[in-house]
C-alpha atoms as a PDB file:
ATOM      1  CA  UNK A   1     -32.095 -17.489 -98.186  1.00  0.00           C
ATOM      2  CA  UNK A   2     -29.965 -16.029 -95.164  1.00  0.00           C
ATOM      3  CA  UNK A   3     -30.550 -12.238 -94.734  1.00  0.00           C
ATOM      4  CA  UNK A   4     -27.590 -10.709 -94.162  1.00  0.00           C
ATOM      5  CA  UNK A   5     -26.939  -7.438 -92.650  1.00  0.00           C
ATOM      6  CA  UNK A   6     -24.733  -4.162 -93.043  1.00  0.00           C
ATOM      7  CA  UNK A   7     -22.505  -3.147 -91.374  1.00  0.00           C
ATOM      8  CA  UNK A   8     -21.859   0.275 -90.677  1.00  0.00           C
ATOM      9  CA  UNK A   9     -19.491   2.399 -88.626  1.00  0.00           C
ATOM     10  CA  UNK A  10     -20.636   5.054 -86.463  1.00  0.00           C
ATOM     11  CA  UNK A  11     -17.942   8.205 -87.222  1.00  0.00           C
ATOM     12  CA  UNK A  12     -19.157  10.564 -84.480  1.00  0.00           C
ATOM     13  CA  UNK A  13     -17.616   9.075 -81.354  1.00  0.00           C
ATOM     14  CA  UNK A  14     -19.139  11.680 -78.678  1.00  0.00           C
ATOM     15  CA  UNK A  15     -22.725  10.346 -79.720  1.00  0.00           C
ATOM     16  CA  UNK A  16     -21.121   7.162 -77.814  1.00  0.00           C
ATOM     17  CA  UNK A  17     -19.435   9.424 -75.427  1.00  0.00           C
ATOM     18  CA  UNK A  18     -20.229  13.126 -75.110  1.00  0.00           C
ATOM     19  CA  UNK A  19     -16.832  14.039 -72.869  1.00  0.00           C
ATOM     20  CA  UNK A  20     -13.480  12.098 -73.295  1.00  0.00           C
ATOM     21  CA  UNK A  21     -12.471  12.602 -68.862  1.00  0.00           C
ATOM     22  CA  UNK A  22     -16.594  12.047 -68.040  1.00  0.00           C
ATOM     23  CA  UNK A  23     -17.560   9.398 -70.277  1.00  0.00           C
ATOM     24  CA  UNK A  24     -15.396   7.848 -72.468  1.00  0.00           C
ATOM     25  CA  UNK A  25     -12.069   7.561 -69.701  1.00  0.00           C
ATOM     26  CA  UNK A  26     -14.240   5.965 -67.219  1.00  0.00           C
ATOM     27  CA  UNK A  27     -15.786   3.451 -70.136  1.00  0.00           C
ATOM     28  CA  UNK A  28     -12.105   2.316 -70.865  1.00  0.00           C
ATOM     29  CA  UNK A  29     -11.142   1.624 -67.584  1.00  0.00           C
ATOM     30  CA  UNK A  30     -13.855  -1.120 -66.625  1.00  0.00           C
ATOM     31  CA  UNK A  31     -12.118  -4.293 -66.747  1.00  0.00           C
ATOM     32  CA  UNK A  32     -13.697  -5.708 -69.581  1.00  0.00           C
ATOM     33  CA  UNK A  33     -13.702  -2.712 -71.907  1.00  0.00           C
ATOM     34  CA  UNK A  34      -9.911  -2.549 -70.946  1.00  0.00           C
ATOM     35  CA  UNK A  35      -9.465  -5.817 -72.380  1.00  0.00           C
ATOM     36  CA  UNK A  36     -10.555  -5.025 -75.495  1.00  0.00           C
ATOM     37  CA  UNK A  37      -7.609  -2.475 -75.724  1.00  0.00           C
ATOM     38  CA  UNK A  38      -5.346  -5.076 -73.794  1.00  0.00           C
ATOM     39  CA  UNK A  39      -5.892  -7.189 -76.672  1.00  0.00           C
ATOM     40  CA  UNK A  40      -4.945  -5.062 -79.697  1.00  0.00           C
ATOM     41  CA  UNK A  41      -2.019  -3.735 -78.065  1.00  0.00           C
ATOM     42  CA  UNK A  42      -0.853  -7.091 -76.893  1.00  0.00           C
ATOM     43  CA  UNK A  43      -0.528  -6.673 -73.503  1.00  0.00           C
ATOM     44  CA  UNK A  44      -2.183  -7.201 -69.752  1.00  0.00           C
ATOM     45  CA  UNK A  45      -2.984  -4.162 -68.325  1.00  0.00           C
ATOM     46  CA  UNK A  46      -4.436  -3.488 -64.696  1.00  0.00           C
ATOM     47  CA  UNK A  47      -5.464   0.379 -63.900  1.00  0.00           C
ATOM     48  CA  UNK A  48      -4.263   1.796 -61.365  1.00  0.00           C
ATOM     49  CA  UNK A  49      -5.823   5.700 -61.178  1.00  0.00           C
ATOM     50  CA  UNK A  50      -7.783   8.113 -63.578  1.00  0.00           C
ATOM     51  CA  UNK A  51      -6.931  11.667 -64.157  1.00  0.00           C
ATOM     52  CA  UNK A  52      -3.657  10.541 -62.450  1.00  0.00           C
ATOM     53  CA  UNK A  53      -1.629  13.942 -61.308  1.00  0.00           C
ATOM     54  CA  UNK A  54       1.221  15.235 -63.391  1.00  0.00           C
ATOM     55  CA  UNK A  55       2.120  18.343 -62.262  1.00  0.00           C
ATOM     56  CA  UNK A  56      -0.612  20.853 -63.060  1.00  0.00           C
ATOM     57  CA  UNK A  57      -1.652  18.098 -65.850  1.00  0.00           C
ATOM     58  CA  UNK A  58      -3.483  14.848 -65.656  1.00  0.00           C
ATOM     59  CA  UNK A  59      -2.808  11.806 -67.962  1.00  0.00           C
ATOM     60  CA  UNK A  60      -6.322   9.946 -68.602  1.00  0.00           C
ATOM     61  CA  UNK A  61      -5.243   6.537 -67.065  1.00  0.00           C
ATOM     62  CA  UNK A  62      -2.170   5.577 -65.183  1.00  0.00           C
ATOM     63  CA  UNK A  63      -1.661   1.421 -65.129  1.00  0.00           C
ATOM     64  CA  UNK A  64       0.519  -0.926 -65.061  1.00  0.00           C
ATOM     65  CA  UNK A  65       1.629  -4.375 -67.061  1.00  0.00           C
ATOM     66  CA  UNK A  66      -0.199  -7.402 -65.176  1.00  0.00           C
ATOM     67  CA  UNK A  67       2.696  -8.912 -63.536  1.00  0.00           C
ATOM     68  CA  UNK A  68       5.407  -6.632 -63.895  1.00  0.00           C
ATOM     69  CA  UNK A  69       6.740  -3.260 -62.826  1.00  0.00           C
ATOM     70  CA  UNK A  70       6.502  -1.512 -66.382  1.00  0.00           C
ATOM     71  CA  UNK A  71       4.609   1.456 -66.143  1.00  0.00           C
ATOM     72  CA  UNK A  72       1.496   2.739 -68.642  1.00  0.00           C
ATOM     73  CA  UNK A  73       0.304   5.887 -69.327  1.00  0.00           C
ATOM     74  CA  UNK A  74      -3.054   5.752 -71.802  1.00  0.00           C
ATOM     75  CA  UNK A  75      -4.048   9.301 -73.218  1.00  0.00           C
ATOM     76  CA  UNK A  76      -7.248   9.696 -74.856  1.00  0.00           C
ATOM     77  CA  UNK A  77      -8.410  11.624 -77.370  1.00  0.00           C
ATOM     78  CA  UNK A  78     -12.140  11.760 -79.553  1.00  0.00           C
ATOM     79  CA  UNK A  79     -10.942  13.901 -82.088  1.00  0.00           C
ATOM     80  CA  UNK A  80      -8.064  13.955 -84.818  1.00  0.00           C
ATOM     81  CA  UNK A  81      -4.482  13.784 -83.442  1.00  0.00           C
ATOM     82  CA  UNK A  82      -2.708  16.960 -82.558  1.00  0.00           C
ATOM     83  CA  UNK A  83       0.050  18.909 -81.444  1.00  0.00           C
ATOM     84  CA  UNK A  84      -1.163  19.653 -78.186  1.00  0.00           C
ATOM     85  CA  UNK A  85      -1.942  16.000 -77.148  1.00  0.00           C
ATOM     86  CA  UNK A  86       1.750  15.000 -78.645  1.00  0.00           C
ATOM     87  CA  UNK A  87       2.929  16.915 -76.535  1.00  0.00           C
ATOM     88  CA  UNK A  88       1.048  16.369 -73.753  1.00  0.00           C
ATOM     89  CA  UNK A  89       2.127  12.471 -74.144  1.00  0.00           C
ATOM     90  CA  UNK A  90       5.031  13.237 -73.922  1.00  0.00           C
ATOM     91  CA  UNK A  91       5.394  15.455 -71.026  1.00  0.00           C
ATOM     92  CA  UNK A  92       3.461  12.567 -68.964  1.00  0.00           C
ATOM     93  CA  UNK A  93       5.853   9.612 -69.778  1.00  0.00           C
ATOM     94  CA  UNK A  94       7.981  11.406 -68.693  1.00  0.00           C
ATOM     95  CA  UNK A  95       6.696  12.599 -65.254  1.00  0.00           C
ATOM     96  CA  UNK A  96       5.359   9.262 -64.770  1.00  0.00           C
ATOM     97  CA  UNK A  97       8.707   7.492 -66.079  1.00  0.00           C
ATOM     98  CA  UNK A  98       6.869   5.586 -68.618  1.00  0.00           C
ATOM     99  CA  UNK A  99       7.758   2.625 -70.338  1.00  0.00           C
ATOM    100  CA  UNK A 100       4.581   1.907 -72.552  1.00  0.00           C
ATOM    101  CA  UNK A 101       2.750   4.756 -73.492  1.00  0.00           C
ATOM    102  CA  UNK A 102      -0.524   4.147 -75.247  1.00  0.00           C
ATOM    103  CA  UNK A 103      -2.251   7.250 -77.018  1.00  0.00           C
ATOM    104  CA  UNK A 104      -5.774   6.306 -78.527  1.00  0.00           C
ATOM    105  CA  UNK A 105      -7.476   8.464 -80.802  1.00  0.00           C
ATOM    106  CA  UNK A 106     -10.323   8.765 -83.426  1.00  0.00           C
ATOM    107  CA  UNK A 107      -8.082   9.234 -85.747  1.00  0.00           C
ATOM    108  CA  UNK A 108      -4.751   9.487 -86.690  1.00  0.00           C
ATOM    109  CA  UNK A 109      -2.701  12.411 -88.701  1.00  0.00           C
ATOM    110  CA  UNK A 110       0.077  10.961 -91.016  1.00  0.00           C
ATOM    111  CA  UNK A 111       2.168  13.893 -89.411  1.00  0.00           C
ATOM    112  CA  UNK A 112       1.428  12.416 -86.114  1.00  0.00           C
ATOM    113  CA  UNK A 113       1.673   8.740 -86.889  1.00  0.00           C
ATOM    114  CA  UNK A 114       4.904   9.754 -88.410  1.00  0.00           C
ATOM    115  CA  UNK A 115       5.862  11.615 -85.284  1.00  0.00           C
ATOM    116  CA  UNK A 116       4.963   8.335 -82.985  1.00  0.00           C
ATOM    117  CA  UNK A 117       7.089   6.065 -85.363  1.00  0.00           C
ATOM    118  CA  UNK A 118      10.179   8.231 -85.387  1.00  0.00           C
ATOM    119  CA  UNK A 119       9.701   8.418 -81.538  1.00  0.00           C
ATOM    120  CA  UNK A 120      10.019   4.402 -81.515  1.00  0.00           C
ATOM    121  CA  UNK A 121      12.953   4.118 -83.770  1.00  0.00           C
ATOM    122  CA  UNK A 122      14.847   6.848 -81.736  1.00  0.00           C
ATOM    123  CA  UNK A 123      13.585   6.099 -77.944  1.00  0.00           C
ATOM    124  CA  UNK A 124      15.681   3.219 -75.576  1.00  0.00           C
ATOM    125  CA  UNK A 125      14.526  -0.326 -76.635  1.00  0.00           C
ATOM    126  CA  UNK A 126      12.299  -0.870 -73.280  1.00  0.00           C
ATOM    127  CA  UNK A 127      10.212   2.080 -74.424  1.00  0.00           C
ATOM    128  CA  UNK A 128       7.141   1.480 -76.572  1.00  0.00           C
ATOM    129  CA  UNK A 129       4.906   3.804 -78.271  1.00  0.00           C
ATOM    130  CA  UNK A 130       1.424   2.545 -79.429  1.00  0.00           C
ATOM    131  CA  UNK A 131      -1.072   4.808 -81.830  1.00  0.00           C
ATOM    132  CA  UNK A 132      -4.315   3.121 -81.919  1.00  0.00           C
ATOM    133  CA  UNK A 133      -7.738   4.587 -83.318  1.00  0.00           C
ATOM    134  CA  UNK A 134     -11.282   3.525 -81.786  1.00  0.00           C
ATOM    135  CA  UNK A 135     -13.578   2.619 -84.809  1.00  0.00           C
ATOM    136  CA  UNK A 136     -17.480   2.018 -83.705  1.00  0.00           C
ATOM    137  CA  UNK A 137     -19.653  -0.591 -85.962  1.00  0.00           C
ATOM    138  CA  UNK A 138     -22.997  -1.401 -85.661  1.00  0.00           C
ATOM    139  CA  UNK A 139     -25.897  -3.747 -88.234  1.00  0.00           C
ATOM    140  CA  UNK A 140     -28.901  -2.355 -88.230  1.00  0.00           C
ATOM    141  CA  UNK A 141     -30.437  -1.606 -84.440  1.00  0.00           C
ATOM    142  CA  UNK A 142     -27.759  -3.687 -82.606  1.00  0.00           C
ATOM    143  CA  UNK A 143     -25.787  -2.860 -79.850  1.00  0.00           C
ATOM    144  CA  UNK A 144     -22.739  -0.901 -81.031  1.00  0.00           C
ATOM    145  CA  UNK A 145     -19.422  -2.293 -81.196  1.00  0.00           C
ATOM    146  CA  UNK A 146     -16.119  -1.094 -80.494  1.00  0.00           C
ATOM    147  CA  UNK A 147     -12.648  -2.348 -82.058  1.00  0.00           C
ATOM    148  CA  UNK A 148      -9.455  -0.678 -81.301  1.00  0.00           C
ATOM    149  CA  UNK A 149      -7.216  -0.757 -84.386  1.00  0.00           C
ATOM    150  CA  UNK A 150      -3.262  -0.369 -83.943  1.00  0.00           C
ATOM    151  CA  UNK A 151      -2.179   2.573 -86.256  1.00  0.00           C
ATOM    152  CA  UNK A 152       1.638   2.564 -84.949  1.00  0.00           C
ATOM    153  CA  UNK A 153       3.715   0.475 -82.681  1.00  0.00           C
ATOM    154  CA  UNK A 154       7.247  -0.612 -82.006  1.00  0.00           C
ATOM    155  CA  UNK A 155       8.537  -2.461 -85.287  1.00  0.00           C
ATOM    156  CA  UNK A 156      10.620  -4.876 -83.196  1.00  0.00           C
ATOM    157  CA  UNK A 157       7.196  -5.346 -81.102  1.00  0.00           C
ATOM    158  CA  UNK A 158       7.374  -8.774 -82.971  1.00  0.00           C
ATOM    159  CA  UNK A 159      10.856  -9.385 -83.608  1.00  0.00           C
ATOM    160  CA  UNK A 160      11.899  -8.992 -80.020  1.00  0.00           C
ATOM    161  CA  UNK A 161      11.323 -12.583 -78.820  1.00  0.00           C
ATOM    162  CA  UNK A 162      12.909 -13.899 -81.660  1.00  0.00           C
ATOM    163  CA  UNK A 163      16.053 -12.048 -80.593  1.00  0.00           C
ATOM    164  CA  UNK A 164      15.872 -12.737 -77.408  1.00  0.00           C
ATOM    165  CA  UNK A 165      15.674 -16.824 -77.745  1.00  0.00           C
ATOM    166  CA  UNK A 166      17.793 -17.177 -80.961  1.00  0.00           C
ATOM    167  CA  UNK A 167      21.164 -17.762 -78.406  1.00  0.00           C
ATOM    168  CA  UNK A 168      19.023 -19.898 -75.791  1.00  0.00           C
ATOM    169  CA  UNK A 169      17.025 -23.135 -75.741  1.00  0.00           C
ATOM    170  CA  UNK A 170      15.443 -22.426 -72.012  1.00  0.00           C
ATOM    171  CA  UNK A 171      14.345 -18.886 -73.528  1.00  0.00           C
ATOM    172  CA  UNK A 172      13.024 -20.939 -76.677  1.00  0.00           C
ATOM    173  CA  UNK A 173      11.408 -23.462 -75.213  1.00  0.00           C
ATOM    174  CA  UNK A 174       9.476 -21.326 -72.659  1.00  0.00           C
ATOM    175  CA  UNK A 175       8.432 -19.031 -75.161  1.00  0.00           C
ATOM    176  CA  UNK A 176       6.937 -22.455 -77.529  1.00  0.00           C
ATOM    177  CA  UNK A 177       5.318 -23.745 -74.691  1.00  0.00           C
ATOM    178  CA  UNK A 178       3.531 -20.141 -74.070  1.00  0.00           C
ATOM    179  CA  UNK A 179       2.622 -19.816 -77.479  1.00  0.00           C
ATOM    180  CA  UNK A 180       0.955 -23.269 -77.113  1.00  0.00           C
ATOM    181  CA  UNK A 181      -0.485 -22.596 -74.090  1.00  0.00           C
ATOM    182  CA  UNK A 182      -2.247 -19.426 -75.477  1.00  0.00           C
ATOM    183  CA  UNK A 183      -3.303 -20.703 -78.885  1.00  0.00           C
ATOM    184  CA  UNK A 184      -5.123 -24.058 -76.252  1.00  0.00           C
ATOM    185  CA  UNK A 185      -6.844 -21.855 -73.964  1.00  0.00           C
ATOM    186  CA  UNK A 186      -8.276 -19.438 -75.559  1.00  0.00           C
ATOM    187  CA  UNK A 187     -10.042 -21.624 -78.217  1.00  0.00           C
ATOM    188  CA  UNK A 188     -12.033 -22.545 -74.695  1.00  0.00           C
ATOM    189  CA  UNK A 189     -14.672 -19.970 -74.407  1.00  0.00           C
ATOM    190  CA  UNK A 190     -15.496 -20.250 -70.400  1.00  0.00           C
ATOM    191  CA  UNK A 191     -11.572 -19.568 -69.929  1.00  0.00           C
ATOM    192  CA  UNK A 192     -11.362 -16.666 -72.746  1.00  0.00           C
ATOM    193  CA  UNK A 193     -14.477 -15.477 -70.399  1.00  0.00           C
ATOM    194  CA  UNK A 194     -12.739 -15.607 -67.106  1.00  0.00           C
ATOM    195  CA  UNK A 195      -9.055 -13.990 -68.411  1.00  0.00           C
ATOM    196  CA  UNK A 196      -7.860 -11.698 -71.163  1.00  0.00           C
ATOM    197  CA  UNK A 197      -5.559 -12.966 -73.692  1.00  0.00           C
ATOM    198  CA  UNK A 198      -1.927 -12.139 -72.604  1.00  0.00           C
ATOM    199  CA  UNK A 199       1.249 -12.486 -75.478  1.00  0.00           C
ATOM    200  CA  UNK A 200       3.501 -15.009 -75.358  1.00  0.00           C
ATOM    201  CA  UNK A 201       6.869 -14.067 -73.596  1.00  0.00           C
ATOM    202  CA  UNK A 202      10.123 -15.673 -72.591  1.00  0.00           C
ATOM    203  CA  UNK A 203       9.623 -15.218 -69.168  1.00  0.00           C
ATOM    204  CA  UNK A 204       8.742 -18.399 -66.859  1.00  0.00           C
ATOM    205  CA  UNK A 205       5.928 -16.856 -65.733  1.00  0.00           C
ATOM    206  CA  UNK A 206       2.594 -15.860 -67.245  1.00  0.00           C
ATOM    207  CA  UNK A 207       0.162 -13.189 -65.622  1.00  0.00           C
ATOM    208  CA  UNK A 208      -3.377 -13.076 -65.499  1.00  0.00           C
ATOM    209  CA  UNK A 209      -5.281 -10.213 -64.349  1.00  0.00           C
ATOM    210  CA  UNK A 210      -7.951 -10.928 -61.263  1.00  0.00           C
ATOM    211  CA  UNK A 211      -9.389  -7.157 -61.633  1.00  0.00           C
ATOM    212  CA  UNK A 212      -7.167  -5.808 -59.021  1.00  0.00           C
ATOM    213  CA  UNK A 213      -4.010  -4.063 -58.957  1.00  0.00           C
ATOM    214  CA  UNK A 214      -3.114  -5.694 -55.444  1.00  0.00           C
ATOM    215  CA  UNK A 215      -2.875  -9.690 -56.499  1.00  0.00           C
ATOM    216  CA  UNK A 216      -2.552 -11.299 -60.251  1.00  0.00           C
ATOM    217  CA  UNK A 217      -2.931 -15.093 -60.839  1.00  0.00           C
ATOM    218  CA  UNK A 218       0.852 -16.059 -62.231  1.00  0.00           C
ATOM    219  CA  UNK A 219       1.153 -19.472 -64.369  1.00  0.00           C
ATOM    220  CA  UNK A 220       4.511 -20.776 -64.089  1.00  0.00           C
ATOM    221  CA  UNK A 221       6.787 -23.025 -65.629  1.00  0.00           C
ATOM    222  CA  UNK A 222       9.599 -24.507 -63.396  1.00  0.00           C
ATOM    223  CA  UNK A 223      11.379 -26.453 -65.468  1.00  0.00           C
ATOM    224  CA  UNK A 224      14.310 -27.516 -63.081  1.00  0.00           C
ATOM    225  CA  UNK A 225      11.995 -29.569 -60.982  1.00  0.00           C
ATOM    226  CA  UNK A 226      10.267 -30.694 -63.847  1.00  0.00           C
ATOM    227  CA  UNK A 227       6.395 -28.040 -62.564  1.00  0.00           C
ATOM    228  CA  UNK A 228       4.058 -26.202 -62.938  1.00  0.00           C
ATOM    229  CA  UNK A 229       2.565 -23.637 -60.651  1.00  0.00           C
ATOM    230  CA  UNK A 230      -0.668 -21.702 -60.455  1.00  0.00           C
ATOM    231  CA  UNK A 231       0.110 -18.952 -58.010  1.00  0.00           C
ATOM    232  CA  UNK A 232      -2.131 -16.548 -56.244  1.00  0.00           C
ATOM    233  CA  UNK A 233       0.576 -13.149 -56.176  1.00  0.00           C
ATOM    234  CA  UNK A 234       0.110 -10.785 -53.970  1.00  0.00           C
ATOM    235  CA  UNK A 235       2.369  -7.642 -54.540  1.00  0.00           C
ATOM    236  CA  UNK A 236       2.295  -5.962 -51.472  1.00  0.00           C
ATOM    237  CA  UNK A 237      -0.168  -5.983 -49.064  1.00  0.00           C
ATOM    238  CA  UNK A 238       0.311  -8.415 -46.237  1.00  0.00           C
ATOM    239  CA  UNK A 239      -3.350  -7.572 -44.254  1.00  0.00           C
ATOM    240  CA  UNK A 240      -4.913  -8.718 -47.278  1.00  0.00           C
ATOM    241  CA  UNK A 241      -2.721 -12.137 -46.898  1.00  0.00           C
ATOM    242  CA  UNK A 242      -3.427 -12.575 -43.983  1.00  0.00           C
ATOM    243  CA  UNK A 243      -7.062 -11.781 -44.598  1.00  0.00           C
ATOM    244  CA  UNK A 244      -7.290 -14.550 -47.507  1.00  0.00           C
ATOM    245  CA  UNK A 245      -4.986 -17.298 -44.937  1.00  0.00           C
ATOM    246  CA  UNK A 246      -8.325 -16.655 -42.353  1.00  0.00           C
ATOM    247  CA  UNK A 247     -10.495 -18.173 -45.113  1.00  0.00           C
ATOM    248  CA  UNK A 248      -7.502 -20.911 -46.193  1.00  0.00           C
ATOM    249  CA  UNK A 249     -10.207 -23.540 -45.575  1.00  0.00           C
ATOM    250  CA  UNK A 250     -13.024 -22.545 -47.283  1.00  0.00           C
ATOM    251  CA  UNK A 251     -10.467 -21.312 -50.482  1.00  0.00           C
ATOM    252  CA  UNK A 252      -8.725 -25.118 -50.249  1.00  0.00           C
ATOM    253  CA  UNK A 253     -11.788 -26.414 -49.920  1.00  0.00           C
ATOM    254  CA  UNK A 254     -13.565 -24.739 -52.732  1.00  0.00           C
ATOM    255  CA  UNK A 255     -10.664 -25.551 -54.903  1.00  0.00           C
ATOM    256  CA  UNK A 256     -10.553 -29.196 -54.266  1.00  0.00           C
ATOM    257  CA  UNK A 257      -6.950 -29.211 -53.602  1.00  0.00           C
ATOM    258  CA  UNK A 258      -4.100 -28.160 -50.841  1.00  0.00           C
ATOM    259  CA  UNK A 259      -2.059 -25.021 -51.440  1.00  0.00           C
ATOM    260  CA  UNK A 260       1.323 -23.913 -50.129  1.00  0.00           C
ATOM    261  CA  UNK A 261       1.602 -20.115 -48.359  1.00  0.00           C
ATOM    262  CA  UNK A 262       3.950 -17.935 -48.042  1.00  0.00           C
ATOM    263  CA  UNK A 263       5.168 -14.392 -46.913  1.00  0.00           C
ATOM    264  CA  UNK A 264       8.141 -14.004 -48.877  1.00  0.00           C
ATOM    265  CA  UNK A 265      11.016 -13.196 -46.297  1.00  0.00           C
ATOM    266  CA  UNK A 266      12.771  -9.988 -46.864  1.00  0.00           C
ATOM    267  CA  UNK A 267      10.055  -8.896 -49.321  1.00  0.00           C
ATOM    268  CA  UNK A 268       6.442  -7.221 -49.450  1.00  0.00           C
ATOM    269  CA  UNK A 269       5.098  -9.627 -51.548  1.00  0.00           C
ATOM    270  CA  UNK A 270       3.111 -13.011 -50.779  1.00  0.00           C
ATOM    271  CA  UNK A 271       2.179 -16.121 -52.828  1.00  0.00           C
ATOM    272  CA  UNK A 272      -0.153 -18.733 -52.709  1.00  0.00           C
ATOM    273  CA  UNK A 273       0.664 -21.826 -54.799  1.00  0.00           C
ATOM    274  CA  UNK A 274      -0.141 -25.284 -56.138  1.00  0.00           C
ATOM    275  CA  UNK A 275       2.196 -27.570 -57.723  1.00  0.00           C
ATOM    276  CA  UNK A 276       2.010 -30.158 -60.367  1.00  0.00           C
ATOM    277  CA  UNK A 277       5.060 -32.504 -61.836  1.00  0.00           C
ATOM    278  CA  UNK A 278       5.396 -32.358 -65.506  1.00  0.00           C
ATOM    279  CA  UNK A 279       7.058 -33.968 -68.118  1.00  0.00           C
ATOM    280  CA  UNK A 280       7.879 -30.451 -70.672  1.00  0.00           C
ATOM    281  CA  UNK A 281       9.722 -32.887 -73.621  1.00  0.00           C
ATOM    282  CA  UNK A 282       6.170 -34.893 -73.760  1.00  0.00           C
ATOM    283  CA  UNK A 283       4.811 -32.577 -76.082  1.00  0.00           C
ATOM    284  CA  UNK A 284       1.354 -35.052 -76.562  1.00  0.00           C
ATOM    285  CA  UNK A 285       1.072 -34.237 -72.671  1.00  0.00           C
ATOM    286  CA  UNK A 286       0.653 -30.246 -73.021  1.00  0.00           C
ATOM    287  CA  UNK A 287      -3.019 -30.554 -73.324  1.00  0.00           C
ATOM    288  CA  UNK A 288      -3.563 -32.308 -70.494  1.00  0.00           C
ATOM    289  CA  UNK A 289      -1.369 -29.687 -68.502  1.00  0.00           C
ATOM    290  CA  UNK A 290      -2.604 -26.840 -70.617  1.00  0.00           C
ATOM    291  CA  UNK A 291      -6.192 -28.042 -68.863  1.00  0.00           C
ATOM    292  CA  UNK A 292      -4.745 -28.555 -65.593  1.00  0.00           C
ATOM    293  CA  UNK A 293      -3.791 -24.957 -65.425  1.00  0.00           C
ATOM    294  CA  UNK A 294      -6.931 -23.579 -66.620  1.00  0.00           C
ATOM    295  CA  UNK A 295      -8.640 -25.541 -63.942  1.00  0.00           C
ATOM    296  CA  UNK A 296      -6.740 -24.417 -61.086  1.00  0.00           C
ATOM    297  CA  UNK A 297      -6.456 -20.603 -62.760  1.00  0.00           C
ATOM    298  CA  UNK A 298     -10.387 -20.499 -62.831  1.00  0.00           C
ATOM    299  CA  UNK A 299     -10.998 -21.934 -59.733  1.00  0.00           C
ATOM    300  CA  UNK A 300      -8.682 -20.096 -57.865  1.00  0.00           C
ATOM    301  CA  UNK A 301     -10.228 -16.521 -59.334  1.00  0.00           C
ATOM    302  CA  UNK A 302     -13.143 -17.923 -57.839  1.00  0.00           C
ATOM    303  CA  UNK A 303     -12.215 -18.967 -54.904  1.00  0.00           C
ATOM    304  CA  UNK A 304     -10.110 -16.002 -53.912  1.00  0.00           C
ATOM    305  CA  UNK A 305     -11.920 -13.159 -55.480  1.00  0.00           C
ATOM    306  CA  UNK A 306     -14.569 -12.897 -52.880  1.00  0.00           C
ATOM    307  CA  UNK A 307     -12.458 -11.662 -50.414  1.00  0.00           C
ATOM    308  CA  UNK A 308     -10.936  -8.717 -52.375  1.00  0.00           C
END
């Protein structure tokens, strides 16, 4: 006969973490805590400072979406919802011009879950609000486990991609492929290991966090020459480019392939690519490309991170 466990959850969250800016902020922001919260809310998510200055406030964590320029602001809070932290929330997306604000709690208030869905119905369509409430489980004397559970978020959250592809078969078709891609590659448990999950999106690009705010690793779809690239992005920071082109041997070699440089003109950013033709109508071929850019995505992590 199995023996089976129970489960129990753990309601006092400060016998986790005693202080929310001491313990439990600097617990979240380690990149693989992080995901955890990346995951529920849907989204890649790359800090960029704790206790980040808002006038004579500080917001908990102050990030940034993995390959984009949409700003984060993550407020934390080990206790019921309340006015003061509402408020608070708001004050910082605004001094921080917010466009995903993320306020994670032990639990929520219907007032305040109310308040956070009203805010999303009423706010510009490229702001999101996301209420989420830390729960901590444990069986018996194991290690404890956290889940983040999404109380509140924006109800188009979903819908959006749907409205954005209805009128277009490129935005359709990137967004398929994406899906595909995501629902391959993170069945694979070495890739799920070396990259967080990141939604589907119409975009031709798809951005995986490296655990620094300076570079990402970008998968892209270029459909009009009929590739794919794995690209090494560096935002802006050219010393570190040129400090990763001293090592372009050892990284090419390591990787067992060629890649293709370049210092963007008229921009801060750099990228480091490699190529591969494609055939996107061959739908029986998307494994084998699915692999091919897990290979080069895991590789390149590897290859480049040691020089961060």
């Amino acid at each position: 006969m199995v023996n089976l466990g129970k489960l129990r959850e753990i309601k006092d969250l400060r016998k986790v973490w005693p202080h929310e800016a001491l313990d439990f902020t600097p617990w979240l922001a380690e990149e693989d805590n992080l995901a955890l919260l990346s995951d529920a809310v849907g989204l890649e998510i790359t800090v960029d400072e704790m206790e980040s200055s808002v006038g004579d406030f500080n917001v908990d964590i102050y990030a940034t979406e993995t390959g984009t320029d949409r700003r984060i602001i993550i407020e934390n809070q080990l206790e019921d919802t309340n006015h003061d932290h509402l408020g608070k929330l708001i004050t910082y997306a605004s001094g921080k011009s917010a466009d995903i604000v993320i306020w994670v709690v032990k639990k929520a208030r219907e007032e305040h879950r109310a308040a956070i869905e009203w805010l999303n119905n009423h706010t510009d369509e490229n702001i999101a609000f996301f209420l989420l409430e830390i729960k901590l489980y444990q069986i018996g004397n194991s290690d404890i486990a956290v889940k983040f559970e999404v109380m509140e978020k924006p109800n188009d959250w979903a819908k959006e991609i749907k409205r954005n592809t209805s009128n277009s078969p490129t935005l359709q078709a990137r967004y398929e492929y994406w899906v595909a891609f995501n629902e391959y590659a993170f069945q694979n448990g070495n890739f799920a290991k070396s990259f967080n999950k990141r939604k589907a999106s119409t975009d031709h690009w798809m951005s995986l966090s490296v655990g620094s705010s300076a570079c990402n690793i970008s998968l892209l779809q270029i459909r009009k020459n009929n590739a794919l690239a794995v690209e090494w992005y560096i935002s802006d920071n050219k010393e570190l480019y040129h400090k990763f082109f001293s090592h372009r041997g050892t990284i090419e070699s390591e990787m067992g392939t060629e890649l293709e440089w370049y210092e963007l003109p008229n921009k801060k950013a750099s990228s480091i690519r490699v190529y591969k033709t494609v055939d996107y109508n061959d739908k029986e071929g998307w494994p084998q490309q699915f692999e091919w850019l897990m290979d080069m995505a895991t590789k390149m992590k590897r290859a480049f991170r040691k020089y961060l």
